[in-house]
Protein backbone atom coordinates (compact mmCIF):
# COMPACT_ATOMS: atom_id res chain seq x y z
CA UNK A 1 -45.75 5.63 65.32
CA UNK A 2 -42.62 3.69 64.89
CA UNK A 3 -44.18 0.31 65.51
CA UNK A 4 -46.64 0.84 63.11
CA UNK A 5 -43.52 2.30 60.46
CA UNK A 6 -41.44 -0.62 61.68
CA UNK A 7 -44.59 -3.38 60.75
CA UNK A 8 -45.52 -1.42 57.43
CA UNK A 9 -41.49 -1.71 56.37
CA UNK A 10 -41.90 -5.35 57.52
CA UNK A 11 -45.24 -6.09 55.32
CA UNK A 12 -43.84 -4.13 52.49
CA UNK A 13 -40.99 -6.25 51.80
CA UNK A 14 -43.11 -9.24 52.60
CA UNK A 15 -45.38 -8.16 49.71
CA UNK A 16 -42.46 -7.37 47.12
CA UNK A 17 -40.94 -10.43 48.39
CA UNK A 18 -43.99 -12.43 47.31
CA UNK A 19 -44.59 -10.35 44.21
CA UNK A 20 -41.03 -10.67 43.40
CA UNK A 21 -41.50 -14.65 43.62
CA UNK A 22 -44.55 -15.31 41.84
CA UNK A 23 -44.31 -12.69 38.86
CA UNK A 24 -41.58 -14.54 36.67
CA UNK A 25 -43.16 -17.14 34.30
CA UNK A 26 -41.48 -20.02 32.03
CA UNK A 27 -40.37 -18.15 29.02
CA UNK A 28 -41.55 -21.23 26.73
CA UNK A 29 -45.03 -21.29 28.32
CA UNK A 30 -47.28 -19.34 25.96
CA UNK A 31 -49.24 -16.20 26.68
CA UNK A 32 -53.12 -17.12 27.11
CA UNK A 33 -54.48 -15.44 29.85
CA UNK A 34 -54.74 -11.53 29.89
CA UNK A 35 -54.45 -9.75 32.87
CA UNK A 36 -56.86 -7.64 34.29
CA UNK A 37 -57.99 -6.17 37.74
CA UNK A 38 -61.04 -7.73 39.67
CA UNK A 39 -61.47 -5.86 42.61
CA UNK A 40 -59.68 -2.31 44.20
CA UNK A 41 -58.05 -4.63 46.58
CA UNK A 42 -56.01 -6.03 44.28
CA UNK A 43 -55.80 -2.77 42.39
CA UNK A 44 -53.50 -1.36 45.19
CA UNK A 45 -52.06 -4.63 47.43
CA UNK A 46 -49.95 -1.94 49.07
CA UNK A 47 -52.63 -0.19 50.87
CA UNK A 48 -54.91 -3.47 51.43
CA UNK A 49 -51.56 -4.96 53.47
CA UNK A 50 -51.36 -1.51 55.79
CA UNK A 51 -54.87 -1.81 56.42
CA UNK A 52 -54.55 -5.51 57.26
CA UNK A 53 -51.24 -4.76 59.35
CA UNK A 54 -53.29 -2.08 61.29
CA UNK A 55 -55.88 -4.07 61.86
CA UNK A 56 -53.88 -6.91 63.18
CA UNK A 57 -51.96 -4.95 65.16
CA UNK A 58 -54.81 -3.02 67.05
CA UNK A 59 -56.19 -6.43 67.57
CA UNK A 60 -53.48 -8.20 69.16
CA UNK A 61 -52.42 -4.77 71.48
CA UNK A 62 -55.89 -4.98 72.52
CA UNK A 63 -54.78 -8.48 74.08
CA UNK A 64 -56.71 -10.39 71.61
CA UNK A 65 -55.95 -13.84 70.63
CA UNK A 66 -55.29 -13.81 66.70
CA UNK A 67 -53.66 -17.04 65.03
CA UNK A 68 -53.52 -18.70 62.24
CA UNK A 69 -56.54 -21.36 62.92
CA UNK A 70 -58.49 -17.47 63.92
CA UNK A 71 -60.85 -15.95 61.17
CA UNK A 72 -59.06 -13.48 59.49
CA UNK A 73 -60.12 -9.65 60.38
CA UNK A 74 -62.29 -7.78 57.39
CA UNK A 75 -59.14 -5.47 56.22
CA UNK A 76 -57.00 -8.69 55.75
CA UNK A 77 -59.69 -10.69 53.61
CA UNK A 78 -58.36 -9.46 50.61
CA UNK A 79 -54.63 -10.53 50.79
CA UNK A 80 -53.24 -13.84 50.14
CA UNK A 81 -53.10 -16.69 53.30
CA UNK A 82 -49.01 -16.65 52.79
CA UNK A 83 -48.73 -12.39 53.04
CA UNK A 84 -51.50 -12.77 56.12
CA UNK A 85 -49.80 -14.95 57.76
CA UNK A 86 -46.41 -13.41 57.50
CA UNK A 87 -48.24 -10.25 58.75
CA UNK A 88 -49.50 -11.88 61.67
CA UNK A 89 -46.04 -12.92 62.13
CA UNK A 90 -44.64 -9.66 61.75
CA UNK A 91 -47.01 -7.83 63.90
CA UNK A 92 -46.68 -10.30 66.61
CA UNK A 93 -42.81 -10.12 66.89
CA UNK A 94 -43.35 -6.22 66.85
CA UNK A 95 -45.79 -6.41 69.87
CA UNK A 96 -43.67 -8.53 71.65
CA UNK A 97 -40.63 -6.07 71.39
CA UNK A 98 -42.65 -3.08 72.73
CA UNK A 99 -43.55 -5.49 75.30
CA UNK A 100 -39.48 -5.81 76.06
CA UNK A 101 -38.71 -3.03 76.01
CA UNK A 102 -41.48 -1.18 78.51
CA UNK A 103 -40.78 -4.10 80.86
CA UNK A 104 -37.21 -2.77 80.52
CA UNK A 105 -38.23 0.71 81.19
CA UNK A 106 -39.97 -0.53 84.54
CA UNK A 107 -37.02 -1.93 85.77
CA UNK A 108 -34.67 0.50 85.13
CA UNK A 109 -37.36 2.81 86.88
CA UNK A 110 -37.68 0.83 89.72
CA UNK A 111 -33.98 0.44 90.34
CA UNK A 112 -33.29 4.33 90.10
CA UNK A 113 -36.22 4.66 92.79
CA UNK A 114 -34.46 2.35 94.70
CA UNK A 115 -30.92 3.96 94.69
CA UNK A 116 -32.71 7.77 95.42
């Protein structure tokens, strides 16, 4: 549960960070284009980067290769390649810390079985 709070807190801020970045327009560039919605993906980028981060990171605990040059899993089809990838990113550093730190718990459970 904490791995998956820990990589949702890490997409999040990835997404505002990219939202943040490509919202602001030249002030003396005129108005043409409305906005609208095209899909529910984009109606709620939020929930379409959990999924993606879920799926990713089911994928790469199941000891899956996933990388860049990989095709992208379904949930993550919707998000742009620069939020994916930082995902992947994200997710990956996350698996490699649980990684750490159970191979930490080994050995520190392995040297108290020694010493009884």
């Amino acid at each position: 549960m904490r791995t998956r709070t820990t990589a949702a807190a890490i997409t999040g801020a990835a997404l505002l960070l990219a939202l943040v970045g490509c919202s602001s327009e030249p002030d003396d560039k005129p108005e043409t284009k409305p906005s609208r919605v095209t899909s529910s993906a984009s109606a709620d980028p939020e929930a379409a980067a959990q999924a993606c981060s879920d799926e990713v990171y089911a994928h790469i605990s199941a000891g899956n290769q996933l990388g860049a040059d990989e095709p992208r899993p379904d949930a993550c089809a919707s998000i742009p390649e620069a939020d994916y990838l930082d995902t992947l990113l994200a997710v990956t550093q996350q698996v490699n810390e649980n990684g750490r730190d159970d191979l930490e718990k080994q050995i520190e459970d392995a040297a108290s079985a020694d010493t009884e």
